[in-house]
Protein backbone atom coordinates (compact mmCIF):
# COMPACT_ATOMS: atom_id res chain seq x y z
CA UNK A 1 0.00 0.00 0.00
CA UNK A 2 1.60 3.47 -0.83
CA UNK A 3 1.51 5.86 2.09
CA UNK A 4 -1.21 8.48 1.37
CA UNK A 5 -2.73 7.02 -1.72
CA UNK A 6 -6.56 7.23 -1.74
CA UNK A 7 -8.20 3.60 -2.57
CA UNK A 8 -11.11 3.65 -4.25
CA UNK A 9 -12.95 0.14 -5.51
CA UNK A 10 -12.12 1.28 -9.19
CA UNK A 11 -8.14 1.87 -8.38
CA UNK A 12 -8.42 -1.10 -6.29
CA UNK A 13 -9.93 -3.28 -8.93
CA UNK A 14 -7.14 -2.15 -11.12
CA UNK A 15 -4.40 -3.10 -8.43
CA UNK A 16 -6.39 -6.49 -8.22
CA UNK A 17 -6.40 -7.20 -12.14
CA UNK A 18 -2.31 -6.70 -12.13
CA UNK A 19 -1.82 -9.09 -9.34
CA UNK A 20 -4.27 -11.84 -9.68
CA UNK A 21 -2.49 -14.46 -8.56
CA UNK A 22 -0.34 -12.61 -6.42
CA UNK A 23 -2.11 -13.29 -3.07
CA UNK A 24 0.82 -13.57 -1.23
CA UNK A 25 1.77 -9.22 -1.97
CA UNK A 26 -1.56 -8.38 -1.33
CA UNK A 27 -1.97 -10.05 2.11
CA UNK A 28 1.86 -10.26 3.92
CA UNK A 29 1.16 -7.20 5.47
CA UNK A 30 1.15 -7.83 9.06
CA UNK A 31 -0.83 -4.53 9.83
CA UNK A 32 -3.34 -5.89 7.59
CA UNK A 33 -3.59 -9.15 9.07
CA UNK A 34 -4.59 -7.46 13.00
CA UNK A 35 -7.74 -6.24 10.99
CA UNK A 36 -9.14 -10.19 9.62
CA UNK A 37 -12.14 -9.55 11.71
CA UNK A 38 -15.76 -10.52 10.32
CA UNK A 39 -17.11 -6.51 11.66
CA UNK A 40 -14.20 -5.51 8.36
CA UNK A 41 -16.72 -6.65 6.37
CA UNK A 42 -19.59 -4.33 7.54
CA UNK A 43 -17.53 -1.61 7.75
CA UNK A 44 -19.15 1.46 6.30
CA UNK A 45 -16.23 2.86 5.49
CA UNK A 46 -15.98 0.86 2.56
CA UNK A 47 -13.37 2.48 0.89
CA UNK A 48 -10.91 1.32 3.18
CA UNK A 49 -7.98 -0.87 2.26
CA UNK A 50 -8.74 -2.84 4.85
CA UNK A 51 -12.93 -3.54 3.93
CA UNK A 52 -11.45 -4.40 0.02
CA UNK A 53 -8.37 -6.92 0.80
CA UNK A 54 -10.57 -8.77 3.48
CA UNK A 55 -13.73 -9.27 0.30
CA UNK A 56 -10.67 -9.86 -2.17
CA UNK A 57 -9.44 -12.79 0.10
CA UNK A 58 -12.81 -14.21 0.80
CA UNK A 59 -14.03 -13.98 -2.73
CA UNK A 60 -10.72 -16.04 -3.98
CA UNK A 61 -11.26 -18.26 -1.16
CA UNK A 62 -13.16 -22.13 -1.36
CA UNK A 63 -14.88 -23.62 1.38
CA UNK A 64 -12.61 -26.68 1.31
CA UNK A 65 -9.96 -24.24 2.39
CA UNK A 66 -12.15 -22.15 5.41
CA UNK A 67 -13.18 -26.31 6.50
CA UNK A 68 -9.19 -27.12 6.26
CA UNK A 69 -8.11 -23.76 7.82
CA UNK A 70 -10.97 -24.79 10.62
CA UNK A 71 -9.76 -28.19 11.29
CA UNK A 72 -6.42 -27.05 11.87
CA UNK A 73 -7.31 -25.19 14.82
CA UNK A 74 -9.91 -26.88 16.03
CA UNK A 75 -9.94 -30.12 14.73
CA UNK A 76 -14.00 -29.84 13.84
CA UNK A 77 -13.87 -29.00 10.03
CA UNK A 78 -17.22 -26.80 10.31
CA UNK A 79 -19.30 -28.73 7.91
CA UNK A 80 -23.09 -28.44 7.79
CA UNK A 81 -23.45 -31.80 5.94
CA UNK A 82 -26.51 -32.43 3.72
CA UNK A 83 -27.06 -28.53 2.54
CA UNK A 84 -26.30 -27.79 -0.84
CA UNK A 85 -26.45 -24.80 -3.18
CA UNK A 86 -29.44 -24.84 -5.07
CA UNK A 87 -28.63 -21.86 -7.15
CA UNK A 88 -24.98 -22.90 -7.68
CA UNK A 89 -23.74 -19.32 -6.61
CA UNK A 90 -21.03 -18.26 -3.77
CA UNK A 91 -22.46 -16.80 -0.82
CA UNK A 92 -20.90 -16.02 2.77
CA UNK A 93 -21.37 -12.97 5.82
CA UNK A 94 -22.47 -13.06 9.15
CA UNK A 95 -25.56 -15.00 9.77
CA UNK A 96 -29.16 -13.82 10.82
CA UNK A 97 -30.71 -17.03 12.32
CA UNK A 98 -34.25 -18.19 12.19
CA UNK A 99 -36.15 -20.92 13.13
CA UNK A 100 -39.41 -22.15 13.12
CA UNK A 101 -41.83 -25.40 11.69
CA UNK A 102 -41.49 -26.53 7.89
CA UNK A 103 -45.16 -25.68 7.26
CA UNK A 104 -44.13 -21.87 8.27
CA UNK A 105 -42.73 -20.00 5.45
CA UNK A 106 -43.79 -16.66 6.86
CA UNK A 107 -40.87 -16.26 9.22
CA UNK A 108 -38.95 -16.67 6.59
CA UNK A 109 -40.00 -13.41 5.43
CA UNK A 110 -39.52 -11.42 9.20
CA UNK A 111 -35.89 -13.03 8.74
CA UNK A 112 -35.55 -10.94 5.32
CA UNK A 113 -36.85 -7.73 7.56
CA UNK A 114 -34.36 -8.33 10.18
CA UNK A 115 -31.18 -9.25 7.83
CA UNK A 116 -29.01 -6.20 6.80
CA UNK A 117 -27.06 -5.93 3.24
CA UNK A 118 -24.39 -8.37 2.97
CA UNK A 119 -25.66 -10.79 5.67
CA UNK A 120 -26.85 -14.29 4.93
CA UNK A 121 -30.31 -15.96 6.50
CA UNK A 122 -29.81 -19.34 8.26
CA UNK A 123 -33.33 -20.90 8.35
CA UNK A 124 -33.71 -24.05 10.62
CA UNK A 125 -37.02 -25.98 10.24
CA UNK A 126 -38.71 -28.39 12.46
CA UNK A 127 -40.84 -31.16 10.43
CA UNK A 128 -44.42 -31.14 11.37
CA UNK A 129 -45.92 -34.58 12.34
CA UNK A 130 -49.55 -34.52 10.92
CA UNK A 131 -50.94 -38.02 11.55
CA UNK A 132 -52.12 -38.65 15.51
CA UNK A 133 -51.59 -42.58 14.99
CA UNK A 134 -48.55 -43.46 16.15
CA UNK A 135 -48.35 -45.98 14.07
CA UNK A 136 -48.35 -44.17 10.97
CA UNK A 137 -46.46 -40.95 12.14
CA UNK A 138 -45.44 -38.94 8.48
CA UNK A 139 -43.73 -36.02 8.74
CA UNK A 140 -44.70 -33.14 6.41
CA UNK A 141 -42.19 -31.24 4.02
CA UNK A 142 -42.91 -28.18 2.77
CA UNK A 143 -40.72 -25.28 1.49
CA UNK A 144 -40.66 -21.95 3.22
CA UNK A 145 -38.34 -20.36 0.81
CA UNK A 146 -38.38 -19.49 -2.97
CA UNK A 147 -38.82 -17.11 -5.52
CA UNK A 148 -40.77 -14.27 -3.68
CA UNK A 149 -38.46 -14.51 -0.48
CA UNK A 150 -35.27 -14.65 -2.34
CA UNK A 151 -36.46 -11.82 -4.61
CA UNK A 152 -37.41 -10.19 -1.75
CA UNK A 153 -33.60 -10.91 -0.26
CA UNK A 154 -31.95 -9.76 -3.04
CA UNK A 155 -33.95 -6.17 -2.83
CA UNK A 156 -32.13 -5.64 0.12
CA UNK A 157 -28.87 -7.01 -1.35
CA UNK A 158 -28.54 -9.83 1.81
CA UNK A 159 -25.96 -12.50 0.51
CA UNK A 160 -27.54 -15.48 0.45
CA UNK A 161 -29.90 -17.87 2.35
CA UNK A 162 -29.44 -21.02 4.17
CA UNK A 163 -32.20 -23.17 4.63
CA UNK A 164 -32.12 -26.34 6.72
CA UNK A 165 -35.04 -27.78 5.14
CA UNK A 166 -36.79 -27.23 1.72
CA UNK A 167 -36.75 -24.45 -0.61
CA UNK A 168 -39.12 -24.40 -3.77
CA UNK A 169 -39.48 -22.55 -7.08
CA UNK A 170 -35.94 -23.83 -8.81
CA UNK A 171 -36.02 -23.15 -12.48
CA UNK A 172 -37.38 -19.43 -11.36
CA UNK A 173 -34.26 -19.07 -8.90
CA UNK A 174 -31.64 -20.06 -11.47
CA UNK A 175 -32.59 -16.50 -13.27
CA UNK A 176 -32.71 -14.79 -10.57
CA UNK A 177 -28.93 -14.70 -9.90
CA UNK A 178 -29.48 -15.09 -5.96
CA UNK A 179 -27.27 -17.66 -3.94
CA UNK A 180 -29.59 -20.49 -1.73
CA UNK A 181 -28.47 -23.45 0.38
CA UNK A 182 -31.03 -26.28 1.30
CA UNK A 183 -31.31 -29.97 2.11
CA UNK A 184 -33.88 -30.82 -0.45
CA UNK A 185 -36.23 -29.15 -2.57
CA UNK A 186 -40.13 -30.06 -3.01
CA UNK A 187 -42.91 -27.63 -4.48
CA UNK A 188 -45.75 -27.06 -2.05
CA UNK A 189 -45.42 -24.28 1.22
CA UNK A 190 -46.88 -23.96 3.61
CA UNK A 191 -48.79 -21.04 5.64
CA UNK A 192 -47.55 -17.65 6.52
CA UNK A 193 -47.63 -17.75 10.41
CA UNK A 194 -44.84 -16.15 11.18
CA UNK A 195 -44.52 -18.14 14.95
CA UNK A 196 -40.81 -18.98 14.68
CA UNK A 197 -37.68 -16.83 16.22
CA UNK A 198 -35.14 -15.14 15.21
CA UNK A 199 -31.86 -14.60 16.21
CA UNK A 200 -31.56 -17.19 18.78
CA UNK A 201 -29.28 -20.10 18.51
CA UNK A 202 -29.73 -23.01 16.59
CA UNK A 203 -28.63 -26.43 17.36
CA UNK A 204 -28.31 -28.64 14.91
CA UNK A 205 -26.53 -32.74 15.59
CA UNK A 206 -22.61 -31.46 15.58
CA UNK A 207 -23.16 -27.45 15.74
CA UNK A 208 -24.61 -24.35 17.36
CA UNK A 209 -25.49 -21.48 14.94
CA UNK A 210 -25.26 -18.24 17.00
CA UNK A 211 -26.34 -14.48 15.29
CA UNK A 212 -23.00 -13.00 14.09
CA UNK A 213 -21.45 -16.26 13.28
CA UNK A 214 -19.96 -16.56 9.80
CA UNK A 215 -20.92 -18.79 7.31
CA UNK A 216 -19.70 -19.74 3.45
CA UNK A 217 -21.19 -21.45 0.84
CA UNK A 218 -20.21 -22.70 -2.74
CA UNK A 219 -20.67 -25.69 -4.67
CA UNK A 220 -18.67 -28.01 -2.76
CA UNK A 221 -20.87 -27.52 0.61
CA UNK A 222 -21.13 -24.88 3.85
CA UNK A 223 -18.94 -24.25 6.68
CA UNK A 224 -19.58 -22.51 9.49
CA UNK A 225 -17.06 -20.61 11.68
CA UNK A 226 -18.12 -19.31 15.17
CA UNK A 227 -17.62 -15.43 14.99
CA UNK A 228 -14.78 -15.59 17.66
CA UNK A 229 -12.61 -17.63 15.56
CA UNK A 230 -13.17 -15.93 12.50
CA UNK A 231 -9.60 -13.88 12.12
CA UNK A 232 -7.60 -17.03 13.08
CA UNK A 233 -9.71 -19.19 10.30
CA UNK A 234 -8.81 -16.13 7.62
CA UNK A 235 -4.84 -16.03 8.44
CA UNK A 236 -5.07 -20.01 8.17
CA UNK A 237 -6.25 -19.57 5.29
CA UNK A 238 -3.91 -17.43 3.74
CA UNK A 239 -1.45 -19.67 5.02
CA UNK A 240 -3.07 -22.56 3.31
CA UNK A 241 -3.13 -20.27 0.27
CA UNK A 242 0.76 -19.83 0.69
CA UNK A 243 1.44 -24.10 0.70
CA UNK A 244 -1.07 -24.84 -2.04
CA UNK A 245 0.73 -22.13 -3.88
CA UNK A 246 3.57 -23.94 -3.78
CA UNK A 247 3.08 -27.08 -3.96
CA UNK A 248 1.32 -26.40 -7.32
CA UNK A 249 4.84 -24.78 -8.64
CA UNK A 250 6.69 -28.38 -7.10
CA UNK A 251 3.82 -30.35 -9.45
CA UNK A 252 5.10 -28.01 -12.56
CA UNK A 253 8.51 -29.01 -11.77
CA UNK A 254 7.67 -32.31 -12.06
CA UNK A 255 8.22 -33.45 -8.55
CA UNK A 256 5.49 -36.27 -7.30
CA UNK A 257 2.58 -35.29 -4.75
CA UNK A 258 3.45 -38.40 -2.86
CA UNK A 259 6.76 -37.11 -2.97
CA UNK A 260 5.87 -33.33 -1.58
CA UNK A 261 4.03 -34.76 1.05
CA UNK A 262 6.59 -36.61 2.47
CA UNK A 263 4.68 -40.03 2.09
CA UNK A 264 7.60 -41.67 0.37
């Protein structure tokens, strides 16, 4: 960074477009690295250098390396297993979480209300048992997300949603260029009732989704990293960066992976 230079997103973008696969100049600054904080992100000073590295890094980041960066420090890799994108788009921020029954697809839409720009919706449902015989106990599916919520989402340019449960209205999302996350897809909803919470924590079988938490998404599944660790997980990952980096250049040489990794 030059002392005294003004950085705007347009002189940035043209720093970026020089150095694209220079990650390693743009983030060995060690003054840099004491601001990896997840609040960086919702800065509203957004022309600072600090706000545009921190979205560089996490746009040219995976979530195989946030789950790898995770597991090194905590051994838990931070995967919500079984949620997929839908939409096959990137999304990650800090997380607004609701929860309520999978016949409720109006608090879906108080989640939208309470989400700011650049946040992400984490939607937990609870399946609904609708036959009293025990002996026949079903449990109804039905999606409380889809093209009216995430249209509605994407008004208020929140980053994507999360839905632990179904999500509807699929070859309407593709076009609509919004990124969604669910277990399954089906096409009826349910009511708008509006009786579940939001932003309390969530438990799900391995993790507990608390309001500020951070979570990313891409094709290759959803991590989830607690807000405290969130600067640790994003200097990891730079580190990670770093290694892959080179042991991609080793490969070119012609040296063997087995041989990199010290397994022979």
């Amino acid at each position: 960074m030059i002392k005294n230079e003004k950085l705007t997103p347009k002189t940035f973008m043209k720093r970026i477009s020089k150095k694209k696969s220079d990650e390693n100049k743009i983030f060995s600054d060690e003054n840099y690295l004491k601001y990896l904080s997840i609040e960086k992100l919702y800065d509203k000073k957004k022309d600072s250098e600090y706000y545009y590295n921190l979205k560089h890094l996490i746009n040219s980041t995976s979530s195989s390396e946030i789950s790898d960066a995770l597991f090194s420090l905590t051994n838990n890799n931070g995967v919500l297993e079984g949620l997929k994108s839908i939409s096959g788009l990137k999304a990650y921020g800090r997380v607004v979480t609701s929860e309520t029954s999978a016949d409720d697809w109006g608090t879906s839409t108080l989640a939208i209300d309470e989400a700011e720009e650049g946040e992400v919706i984490f939607i937990k449902t609870q399946p609904v048992n609708y036959s009293e015989d025990s002996n026949f106990k079903k449990m109804k599916g039905a999606a409380v997300w889809g093209e009216l919520t995430s249209l509605a989402a994407k008004s208020k340019k929140i980053a994507g949603t999360f839905v632990w449960g179904y999500v509807r209205d699929i070859d309407n999302l593709t076009g609509l260029n919004y990124p969604v996350f669910a277990l399954d897809t089906c096409p009826n909803a349910g009511v708008a009732l509006g009786q579940g919470t939001i932003n309390k924590s969530i438990h799900l079988a391995n993790h507990s989704i608390n309001q500020g938490d951070f979570i990313f998404g891409d094709k290759s599944g959803v991590v989830l990293v607690p807000n405290a660790l969130f600067g640790s997980v994003m200097k990891k990952v730079i580190d990670i960066k770093r290694n892959e980096k080179n042991i991609r250049e080793d490969i070119r040489k012609g040296r063997s992976l087995s041989e990199i990794t010290e397994l022979k």
